[in-house]
Protein backbone atom coordinates (compact mmCIF):
# COMPACT_ATOMS: atom_id res chain seq x y z
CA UNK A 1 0.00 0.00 0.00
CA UNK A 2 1.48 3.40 -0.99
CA UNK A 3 1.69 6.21 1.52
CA UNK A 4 -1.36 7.97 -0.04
CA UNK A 5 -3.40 5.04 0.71
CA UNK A 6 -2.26 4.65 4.01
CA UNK A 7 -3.40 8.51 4.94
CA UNK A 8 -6.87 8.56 2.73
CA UNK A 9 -7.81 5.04 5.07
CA UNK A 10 -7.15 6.69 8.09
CA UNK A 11 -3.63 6.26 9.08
CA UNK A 12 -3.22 10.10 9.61
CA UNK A 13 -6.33 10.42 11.37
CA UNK A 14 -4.87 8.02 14.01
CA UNK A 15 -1.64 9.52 14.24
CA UNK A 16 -3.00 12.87 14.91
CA UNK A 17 -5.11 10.73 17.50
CA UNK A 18 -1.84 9.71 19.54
CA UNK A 19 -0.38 12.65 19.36
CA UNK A 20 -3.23 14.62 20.99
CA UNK A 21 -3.07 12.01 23.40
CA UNK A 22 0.39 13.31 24.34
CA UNK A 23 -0.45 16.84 24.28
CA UNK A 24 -3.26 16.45 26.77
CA UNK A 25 -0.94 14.59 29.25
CA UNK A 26 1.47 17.44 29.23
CA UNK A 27 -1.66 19.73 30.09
CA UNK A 28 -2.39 17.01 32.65
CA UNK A 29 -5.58 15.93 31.09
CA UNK A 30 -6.58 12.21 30.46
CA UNK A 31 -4.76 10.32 27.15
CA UNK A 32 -7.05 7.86 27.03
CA UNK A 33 -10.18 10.77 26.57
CA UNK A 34 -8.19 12.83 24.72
CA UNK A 35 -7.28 10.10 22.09
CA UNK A 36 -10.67 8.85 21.49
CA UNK A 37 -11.86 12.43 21.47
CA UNK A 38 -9.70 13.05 18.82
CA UNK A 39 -10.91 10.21 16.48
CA UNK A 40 -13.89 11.93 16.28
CA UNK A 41 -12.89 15.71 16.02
CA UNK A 42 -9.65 15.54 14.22
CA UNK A 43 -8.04 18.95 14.28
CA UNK A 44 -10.70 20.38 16.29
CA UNK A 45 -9.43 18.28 19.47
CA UNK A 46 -5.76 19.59 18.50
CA UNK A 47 -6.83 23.21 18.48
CA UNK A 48 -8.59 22.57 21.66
CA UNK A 49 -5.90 20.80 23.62
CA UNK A 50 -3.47 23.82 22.35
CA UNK A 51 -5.77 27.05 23.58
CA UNK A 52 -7.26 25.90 26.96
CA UNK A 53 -5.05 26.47 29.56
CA UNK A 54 -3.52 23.21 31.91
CA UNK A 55 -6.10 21.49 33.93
CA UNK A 56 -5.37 22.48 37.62
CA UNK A 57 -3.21 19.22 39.97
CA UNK A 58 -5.24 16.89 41.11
């Protein structure tokens, strides 16, 4: 399978996925949320885990 195949069946959509997932522990919020969250919004959850500020210690 080229590399156009593997992005237009999803593989970018998932790597976006993990790496959201590692953005939102750094901001102390759950991976595991974040990363399904962001198979369903995509960007959206990126932009979202950039602009809100650090969830407080818990």
């Amino acid at each position: 399978m080229d590399i156009n195949g593997w992005l237009a069946g999803g593989g970018g959509w998932l790597t976006l996925a993990l790496v959201n997932a590692g953005l939102a522990e750094q901001k102390n919020r759950t991976r595991l949320g974040w990363f399904l969250g962001s198979l369903i919004l995509g960007p959206v959850a990126t932009f979202l885990i950039v602009v809100w500020s650090p969830a407080g210690d818990r």
